[in-house]
N, C-alpha and C. Protein backbone atom coordinates (compact mmCIF):
# COMPACT_ATOMS: atom_id res chain seq x y z
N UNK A 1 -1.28 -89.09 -175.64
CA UNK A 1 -0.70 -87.79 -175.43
C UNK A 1 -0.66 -87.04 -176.75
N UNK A 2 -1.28 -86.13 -176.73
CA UNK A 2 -1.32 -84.95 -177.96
C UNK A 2 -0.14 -83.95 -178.37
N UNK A 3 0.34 -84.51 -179.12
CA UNK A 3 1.50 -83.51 -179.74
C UNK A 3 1.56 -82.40 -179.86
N UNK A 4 1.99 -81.33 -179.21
CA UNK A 4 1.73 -79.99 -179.38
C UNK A 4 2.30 -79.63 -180.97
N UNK A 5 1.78 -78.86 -181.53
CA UNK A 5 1.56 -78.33 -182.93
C UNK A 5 2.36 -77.19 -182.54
N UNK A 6 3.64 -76.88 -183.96
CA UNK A 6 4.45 -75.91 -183.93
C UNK A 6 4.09 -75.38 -184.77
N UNK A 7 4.23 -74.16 -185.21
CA UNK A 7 4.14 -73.35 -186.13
C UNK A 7 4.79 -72.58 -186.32
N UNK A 8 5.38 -72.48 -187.84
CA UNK A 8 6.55 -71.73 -188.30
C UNK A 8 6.01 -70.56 -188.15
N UNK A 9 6.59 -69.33 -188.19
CA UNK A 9 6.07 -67.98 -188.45
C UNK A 9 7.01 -67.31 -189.08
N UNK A 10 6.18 -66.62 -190.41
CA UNK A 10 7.11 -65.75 -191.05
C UNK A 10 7.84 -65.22 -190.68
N UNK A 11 9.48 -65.09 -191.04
CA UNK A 11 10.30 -64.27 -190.37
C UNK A 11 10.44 -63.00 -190.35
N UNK A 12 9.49 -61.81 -191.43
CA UNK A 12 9.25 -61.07 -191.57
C UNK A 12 8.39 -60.68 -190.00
N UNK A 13 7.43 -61.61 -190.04
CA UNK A 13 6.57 -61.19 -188.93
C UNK A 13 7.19 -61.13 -187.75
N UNK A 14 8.06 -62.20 -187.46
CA UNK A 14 8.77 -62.22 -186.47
C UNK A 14 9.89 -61.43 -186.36
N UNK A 15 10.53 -60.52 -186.93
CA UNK A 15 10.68 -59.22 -186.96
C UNK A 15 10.36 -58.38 -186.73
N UNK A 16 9.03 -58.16 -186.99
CA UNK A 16 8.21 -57.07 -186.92
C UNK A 16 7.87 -56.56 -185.50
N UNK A 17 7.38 -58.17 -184.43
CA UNK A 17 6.79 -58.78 -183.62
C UNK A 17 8.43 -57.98 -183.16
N UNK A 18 9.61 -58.55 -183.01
CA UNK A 18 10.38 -58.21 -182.32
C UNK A 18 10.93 -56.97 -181.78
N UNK A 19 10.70 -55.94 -182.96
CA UNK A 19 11.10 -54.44 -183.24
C UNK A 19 10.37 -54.12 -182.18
N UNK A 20 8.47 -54.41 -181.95
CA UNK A 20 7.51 -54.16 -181.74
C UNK A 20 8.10 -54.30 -180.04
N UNK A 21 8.39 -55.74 -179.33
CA UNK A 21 9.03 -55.59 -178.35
C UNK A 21 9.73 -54.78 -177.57
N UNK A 22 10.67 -54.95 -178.25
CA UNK A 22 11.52 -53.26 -178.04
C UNK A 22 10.64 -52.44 -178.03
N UNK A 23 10.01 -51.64 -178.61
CA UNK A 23 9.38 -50.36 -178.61
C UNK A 23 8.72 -51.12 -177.82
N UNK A 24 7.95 -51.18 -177.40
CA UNK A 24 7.18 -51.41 -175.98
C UNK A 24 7.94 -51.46 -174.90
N UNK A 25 8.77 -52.34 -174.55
CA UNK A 25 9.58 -52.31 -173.57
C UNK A 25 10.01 -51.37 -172.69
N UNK A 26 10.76 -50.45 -173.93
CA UNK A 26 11.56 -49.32 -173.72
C UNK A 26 10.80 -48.50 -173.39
N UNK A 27 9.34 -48.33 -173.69
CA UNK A 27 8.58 -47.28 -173.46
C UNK A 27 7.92 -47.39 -171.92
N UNK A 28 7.20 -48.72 -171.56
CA UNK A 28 6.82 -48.88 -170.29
C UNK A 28 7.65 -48.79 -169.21
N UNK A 29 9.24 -49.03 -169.31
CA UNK A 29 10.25 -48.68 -168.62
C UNK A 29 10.20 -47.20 -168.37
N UNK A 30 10.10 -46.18 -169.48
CA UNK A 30 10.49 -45.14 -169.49
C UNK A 30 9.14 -44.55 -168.57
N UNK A 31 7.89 -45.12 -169.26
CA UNK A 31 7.04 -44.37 -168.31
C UNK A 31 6.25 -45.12 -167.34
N UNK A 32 6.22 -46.46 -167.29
CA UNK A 32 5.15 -46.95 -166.08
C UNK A 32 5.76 -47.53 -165.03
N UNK A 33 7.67 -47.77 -165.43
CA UNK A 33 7.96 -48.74 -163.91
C UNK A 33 8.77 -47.48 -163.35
N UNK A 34 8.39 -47.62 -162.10
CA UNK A 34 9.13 -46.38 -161.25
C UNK A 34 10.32 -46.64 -160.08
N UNK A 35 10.88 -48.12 -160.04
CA UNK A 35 11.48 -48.75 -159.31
C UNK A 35 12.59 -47.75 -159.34
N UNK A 36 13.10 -47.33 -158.00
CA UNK A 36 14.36 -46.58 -157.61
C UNK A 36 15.41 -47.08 -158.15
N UNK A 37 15.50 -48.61 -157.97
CA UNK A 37 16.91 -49.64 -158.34
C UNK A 37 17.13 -48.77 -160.45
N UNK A 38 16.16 -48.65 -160.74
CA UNK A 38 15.99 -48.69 -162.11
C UNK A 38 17.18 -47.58 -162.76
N UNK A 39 18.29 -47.88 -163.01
CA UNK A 39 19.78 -47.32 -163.79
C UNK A 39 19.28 -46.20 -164.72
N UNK A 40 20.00 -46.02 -165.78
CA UNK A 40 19.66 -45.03 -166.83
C UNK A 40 19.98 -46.44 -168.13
N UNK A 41 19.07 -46.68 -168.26
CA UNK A 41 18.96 -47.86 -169.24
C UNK A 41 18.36 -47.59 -170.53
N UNK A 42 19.36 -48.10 -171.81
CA UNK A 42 18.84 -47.98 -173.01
C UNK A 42 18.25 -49.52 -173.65
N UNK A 43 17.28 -49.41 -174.37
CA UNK A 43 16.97 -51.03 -174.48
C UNK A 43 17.68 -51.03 -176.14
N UNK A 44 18.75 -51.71 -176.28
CA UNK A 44 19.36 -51.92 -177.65
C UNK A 44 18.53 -52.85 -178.46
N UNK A 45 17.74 -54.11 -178.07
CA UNK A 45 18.01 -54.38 -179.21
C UNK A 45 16.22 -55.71 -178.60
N UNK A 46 15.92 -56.55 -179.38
CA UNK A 46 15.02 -57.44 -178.88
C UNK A 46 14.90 -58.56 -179.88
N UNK A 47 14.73 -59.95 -179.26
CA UNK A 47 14.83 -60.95 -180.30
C UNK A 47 13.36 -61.89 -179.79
N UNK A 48 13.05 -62.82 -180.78
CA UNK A 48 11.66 -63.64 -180.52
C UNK A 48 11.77 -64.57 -181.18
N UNK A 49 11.71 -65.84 -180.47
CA UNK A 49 11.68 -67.25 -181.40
C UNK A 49 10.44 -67.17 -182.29
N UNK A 50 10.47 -68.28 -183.01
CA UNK A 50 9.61 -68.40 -184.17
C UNK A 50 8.32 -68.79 -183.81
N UNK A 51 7.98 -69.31 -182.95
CA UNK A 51 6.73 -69.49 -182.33
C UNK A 51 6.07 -68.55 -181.49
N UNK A 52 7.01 -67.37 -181.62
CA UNK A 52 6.45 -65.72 -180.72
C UNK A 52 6.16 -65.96 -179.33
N UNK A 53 7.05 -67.44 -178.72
CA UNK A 53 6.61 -67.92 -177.35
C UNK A 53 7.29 -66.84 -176.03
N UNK A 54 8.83 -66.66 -176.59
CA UNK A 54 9.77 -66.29 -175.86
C UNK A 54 10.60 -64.80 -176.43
N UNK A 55 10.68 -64.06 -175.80
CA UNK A 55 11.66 -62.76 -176.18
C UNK A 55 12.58 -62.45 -175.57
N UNK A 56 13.90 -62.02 -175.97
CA UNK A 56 14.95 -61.72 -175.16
C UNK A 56 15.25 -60.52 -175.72
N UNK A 57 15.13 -59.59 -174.51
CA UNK A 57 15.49 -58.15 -174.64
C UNK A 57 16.90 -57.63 -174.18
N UNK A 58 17.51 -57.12 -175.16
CA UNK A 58 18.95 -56.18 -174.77
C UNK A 58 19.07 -55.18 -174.13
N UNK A 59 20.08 -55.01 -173.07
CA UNK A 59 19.88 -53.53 -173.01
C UNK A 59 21.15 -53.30 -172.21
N UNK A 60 21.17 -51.48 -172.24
CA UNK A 60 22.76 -51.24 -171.66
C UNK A 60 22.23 -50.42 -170.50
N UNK A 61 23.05 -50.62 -169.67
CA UNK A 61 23.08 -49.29 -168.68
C UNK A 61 23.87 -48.41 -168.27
N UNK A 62 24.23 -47.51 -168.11
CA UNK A 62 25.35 -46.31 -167.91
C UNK A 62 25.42 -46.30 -166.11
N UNK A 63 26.47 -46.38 -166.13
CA UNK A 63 27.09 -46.76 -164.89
C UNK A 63 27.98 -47.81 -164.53
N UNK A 64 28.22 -47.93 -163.04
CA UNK A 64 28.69 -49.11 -162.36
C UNK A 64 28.14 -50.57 -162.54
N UNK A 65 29.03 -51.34 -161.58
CA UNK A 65 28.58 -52.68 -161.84
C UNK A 65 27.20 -52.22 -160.27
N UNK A 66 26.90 -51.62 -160.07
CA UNK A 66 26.33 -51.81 -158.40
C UNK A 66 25.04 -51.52 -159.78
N UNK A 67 25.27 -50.34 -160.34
CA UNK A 67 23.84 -49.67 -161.14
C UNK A 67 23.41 -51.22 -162.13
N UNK A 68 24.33 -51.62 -163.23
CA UNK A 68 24.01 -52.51 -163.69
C UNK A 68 22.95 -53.65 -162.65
N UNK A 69 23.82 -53.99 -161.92
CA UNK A 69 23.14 -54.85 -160.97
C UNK A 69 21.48 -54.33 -160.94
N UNK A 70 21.65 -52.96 -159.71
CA UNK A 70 20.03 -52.75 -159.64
C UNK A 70 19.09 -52.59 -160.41
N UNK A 71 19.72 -52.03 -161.81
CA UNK A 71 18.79 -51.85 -163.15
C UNK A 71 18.05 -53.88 -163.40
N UNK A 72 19.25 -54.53 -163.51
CA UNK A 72 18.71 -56.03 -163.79
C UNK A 72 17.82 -57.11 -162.34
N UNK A 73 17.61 -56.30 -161.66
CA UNK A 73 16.62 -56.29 -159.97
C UNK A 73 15.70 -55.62 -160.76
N UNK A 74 15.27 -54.47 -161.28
CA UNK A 74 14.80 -53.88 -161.32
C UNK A 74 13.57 -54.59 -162.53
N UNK A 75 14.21 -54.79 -163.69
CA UNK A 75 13.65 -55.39 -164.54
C UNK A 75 13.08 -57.07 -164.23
N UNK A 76 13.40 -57.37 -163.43
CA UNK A 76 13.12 -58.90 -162.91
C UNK A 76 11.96 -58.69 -162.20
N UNK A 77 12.07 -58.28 -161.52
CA UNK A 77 10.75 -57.66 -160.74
C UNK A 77 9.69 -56.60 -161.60
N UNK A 78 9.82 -56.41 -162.36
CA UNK A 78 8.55 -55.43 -163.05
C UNK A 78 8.69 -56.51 -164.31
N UNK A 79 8.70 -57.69 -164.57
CA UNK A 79 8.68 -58.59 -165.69
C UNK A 79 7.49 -58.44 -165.88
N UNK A 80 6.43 -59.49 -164.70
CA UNK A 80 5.28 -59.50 -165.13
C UNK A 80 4.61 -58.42 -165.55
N UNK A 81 4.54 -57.05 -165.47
CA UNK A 81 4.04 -55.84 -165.98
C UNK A 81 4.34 -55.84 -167.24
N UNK A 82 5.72 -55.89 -167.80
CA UNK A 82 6.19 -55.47 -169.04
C UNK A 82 5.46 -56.79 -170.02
N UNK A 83 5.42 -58.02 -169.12
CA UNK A 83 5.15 -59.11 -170.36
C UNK A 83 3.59 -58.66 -170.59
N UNK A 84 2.72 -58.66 -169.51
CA UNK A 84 1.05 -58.07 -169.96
C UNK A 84 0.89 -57.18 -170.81
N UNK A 85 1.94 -56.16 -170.79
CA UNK A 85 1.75 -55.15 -172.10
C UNK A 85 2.18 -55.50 -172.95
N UNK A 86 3.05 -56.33 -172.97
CA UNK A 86 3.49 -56.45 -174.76
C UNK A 86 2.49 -57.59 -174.97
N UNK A 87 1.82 -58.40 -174.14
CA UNK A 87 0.71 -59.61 -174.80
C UNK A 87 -0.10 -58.70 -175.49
N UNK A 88 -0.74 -57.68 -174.36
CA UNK A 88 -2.00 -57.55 -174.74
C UNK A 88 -1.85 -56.23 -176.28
N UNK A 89 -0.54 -55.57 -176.46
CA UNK A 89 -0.28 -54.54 -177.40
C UNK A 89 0.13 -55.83 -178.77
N UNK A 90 0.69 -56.67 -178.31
CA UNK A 90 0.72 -57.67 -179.84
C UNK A 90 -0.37 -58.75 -180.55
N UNK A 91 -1.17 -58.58 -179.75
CA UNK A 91 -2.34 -59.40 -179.53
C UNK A 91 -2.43 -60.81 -180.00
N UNK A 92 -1.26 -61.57 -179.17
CA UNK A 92 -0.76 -63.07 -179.71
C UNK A 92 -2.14 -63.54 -178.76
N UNK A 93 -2.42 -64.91 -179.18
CA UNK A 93 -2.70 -66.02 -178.67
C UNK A 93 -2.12 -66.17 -176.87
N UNK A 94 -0.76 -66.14 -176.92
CA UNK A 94 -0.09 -66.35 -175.38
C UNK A 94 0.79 -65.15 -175.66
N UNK A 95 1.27 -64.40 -174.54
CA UNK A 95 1.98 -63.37 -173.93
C UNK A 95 3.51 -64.19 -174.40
N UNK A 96 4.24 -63.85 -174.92
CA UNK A 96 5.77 -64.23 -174.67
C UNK A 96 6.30 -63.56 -173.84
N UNK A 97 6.96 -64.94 -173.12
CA UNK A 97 7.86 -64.82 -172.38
C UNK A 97 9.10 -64.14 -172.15
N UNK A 98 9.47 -62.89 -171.14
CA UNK A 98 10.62 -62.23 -171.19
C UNK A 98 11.65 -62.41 -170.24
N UNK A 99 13.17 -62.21 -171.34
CA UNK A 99 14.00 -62.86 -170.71
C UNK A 99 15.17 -61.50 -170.96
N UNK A 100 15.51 -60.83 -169.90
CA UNK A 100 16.57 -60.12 -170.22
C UNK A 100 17.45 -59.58 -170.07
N UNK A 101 19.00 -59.22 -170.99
CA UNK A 101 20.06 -59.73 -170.53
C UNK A 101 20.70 -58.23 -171.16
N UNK A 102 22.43 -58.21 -170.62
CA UNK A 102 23.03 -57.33 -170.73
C UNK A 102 23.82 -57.16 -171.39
N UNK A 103 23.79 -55.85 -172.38
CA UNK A 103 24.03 -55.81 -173.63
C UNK A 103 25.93 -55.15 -173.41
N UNK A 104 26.47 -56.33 -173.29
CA UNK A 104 27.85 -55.87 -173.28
C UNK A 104 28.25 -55.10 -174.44
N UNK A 105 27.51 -54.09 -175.23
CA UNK A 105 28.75 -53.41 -177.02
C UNK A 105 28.93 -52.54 -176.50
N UNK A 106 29.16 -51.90 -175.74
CA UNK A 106 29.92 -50.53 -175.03
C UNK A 106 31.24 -51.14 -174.86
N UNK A 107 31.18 -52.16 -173.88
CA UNK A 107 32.65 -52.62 -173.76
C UNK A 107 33.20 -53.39 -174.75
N UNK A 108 32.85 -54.03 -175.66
CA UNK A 108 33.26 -54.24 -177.30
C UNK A 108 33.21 -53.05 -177.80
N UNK A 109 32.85 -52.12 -178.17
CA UNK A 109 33.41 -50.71 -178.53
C UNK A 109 34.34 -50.41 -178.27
N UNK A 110 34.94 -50.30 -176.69
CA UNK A 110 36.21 -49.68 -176.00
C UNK A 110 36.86 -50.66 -176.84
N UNK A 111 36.95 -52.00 -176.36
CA UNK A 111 37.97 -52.66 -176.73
C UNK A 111 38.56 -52.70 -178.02
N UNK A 112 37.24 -52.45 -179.31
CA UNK A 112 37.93 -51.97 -180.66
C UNK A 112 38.52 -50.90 -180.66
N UNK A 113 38.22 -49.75 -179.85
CA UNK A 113 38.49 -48.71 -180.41
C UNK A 113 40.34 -48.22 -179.81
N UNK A 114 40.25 -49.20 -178.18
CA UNK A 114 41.95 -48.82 -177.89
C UNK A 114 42.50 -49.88 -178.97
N UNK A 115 42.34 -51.21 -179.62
CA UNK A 115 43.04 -51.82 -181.03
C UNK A 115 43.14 -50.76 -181.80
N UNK A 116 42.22 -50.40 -182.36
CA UNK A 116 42.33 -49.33 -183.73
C UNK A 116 43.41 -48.25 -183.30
N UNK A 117 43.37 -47.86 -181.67
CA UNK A 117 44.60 -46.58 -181.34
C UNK A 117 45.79 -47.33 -181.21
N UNK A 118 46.19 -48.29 -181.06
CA UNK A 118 46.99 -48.77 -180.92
C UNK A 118 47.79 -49.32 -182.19
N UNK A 119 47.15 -50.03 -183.21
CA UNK A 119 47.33 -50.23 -184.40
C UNK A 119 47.40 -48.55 -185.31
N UNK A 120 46.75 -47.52 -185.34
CA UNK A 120 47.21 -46.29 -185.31
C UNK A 120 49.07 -45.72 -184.52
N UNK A 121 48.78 -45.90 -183.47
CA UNK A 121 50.19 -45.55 -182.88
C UNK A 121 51.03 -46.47 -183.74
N UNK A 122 50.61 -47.92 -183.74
CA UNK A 122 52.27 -48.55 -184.54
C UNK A 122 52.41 -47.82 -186.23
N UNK A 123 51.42 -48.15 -186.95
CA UNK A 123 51.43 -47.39 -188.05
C UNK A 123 52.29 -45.56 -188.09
N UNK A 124 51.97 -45.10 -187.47
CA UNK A 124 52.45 -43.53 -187.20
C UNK A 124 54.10 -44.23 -187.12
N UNK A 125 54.68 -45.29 -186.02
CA UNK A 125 55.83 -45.31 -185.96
C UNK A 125 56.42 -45.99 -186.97
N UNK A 126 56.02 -46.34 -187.63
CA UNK A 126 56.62 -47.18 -189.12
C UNK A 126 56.70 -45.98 -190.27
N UNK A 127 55.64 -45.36 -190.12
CA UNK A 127 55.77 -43.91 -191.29
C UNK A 127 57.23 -42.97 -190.65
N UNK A 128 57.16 -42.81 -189.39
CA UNK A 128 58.28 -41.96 -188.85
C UNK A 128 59.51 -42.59 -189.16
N UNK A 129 59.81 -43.65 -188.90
CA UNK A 129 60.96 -44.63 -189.35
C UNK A 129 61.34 -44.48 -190.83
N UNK A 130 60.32 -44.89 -191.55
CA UNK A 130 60.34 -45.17 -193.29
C UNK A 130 60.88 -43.71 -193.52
N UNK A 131 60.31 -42.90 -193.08
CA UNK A 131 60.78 -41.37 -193.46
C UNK A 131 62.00 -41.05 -193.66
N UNK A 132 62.89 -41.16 -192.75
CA UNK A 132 64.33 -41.46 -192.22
C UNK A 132 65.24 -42.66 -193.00
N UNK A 133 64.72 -43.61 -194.40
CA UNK A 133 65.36 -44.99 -194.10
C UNK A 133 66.04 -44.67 -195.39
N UNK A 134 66.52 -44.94 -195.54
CA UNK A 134 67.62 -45.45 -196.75
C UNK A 134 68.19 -47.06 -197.23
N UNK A 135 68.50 -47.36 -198.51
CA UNK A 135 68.65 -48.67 -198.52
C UNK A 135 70.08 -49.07 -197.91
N UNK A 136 70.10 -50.41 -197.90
CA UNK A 136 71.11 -50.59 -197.11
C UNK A 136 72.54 -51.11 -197.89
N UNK A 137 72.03 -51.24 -199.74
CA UNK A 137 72.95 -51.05 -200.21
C UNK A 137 72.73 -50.51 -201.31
N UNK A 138 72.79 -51.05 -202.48
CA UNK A 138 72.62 -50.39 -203.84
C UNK A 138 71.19 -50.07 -204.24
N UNK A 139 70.59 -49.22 -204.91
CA UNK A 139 69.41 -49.20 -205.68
C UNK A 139 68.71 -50.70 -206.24
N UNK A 140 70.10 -51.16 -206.53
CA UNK A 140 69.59 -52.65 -207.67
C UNK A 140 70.80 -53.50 -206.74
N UNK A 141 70.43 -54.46 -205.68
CA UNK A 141 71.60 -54.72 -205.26
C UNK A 141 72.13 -56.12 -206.29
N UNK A 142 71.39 -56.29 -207.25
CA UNK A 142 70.87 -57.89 -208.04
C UNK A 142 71.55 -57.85 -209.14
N UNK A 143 72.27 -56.20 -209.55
CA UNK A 143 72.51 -56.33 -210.69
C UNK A 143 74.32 -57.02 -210.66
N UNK A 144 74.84 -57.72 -211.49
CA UNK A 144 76.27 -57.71 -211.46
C UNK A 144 76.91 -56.43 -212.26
N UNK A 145 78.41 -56.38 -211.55
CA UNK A 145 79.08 -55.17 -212.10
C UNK A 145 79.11 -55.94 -213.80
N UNK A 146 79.23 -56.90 -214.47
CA UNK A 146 79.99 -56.89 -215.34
C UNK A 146 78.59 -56.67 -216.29
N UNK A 147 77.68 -56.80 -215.92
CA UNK A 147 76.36 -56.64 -216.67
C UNK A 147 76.05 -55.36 -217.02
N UNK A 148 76.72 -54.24 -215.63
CA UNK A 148 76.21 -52.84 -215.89
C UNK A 148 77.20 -52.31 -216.53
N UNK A 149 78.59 -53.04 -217.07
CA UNK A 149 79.01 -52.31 -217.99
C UNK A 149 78.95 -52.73 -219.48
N UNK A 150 78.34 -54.08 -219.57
CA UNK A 150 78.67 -54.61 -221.05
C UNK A 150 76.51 -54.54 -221.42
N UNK A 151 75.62 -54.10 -220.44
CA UNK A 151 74.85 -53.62 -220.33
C UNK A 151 73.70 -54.90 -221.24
N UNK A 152 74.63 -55.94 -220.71
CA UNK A 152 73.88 -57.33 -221.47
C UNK A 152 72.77 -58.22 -220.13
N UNK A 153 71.77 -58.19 -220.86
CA UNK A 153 71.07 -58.91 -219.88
C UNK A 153 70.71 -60.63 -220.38
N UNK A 154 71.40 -60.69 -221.09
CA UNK A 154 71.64 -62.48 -221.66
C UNK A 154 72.26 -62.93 -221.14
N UNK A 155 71.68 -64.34 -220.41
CA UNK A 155 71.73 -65.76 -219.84
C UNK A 155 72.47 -66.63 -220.70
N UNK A 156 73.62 -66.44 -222.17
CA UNK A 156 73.66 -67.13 -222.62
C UNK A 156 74.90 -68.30 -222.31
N UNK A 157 75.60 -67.34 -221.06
CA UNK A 157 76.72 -68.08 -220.76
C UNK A 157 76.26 -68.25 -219.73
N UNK A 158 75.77 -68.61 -219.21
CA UNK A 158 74.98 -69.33 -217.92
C UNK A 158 74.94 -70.81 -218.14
N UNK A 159 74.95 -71.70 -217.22
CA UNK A 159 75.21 -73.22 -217.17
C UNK A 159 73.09 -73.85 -217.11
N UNK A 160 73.54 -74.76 -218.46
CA UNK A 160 71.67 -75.09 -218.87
C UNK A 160 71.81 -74.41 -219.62
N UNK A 161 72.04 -73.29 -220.16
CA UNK A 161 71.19 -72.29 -220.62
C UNK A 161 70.58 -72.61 -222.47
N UNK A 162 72.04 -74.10 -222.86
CA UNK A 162 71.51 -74.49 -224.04
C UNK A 162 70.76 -76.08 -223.68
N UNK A 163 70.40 -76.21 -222.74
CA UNK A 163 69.03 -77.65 -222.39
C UNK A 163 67.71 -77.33 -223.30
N UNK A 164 67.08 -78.08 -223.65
CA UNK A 164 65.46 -78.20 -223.76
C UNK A 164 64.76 -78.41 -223.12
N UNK A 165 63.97 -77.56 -222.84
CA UNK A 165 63.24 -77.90 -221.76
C UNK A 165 61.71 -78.70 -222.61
N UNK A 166 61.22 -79.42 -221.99
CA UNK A 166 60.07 -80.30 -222.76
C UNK A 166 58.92 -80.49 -221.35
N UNK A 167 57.70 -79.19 -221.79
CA UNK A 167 56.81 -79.44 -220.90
C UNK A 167 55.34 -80.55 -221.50
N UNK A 168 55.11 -80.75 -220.64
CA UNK A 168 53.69 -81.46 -220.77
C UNK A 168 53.59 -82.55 -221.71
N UNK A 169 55.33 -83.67 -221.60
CA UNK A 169 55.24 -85.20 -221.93
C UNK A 169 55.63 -85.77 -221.05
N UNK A 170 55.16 -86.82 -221.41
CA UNK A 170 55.31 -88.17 -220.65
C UNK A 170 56.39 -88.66 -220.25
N UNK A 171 57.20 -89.17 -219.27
CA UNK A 171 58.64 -89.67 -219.18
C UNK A 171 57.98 -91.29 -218.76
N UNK A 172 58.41 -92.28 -220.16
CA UNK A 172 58.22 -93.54 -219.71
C UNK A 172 59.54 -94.34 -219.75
């Protein structure tokens, strides 16, 4: 049995190869498949393993879940069309294989964007509050009275305060 032979491919290329996907995709959608089911679909985004065997294409659609649905009918069924054009426009060895799926960042959008309003609204109510606040006792609540009148900030009658302190020996 003969080992099938892998081959790395530059990832540059395979980039390139991928971008290239997309733009094809998006374009034969736009002008050669005419399927009714077919949504108002944007193709976001396209990826390709390293062996240029397999591609997985992104994409969003504007609408319902019924539209989503028929847009991804739609594309299942006009596969084989879309994969012949991108073989024969990339001019691989074998056609890669298309696989493709739904590009949920619309609804990751919403969901950042009511956090960010929401984290906005609490912020606004902490500025409105702070505005209004006052301390709840003194400026310096730390200082003692007898300090702010003899205006001494010496520790010398403090308990320790004549110890040695001895860092970095040994206690044997």
């Amino acid at each position: 049995m003969a080992a099938e032979v892998f081959e790395m491919t530059d990832p540059a290329k395979v980039r390139r190869h991928a971008e290239r996907v997309k733009e094809l995709v998006a374009s034969v959608v736009r002008t050669q498949v005419k399927d009714p089911r077919l949504g108002m679909i944007t193709i976001t985004d396209a990826r390709i393993t390293a062996d240029l065997r397999e591609a997985t294409v992104f994409y969003t659609v504007l609408g319902d879940a019924t539209a989503q649905s028929g847009t991804a009918a739609a594309l299942e069924s006009a596969k084989g069309l879309l994969r012949s054009t991108v073989g024969k426009a990339l001019g691989l060895r074998h056609s890669p294989s298309l696989a493709f799926v739904h590009d949920d960042v619309t609804e990751h959008v919403k969901h950042i964007d009511d956090l960010l309003a929401t984290a906005r609204s609490a912020d606004a109510e902490v500025q409105r509050r702070a505005a209004g606040a006052h301390y709840a006792g003194d400026a310096q609540p730390y200082k003692l009275e007898d300090e702010l009148e003899t205006g001494s900030d010496d520790l010398a009658g403090a308990e320790g305060a004549d110890d040695e302190v001895v860092v970095g020996q040994d206690r044997r």
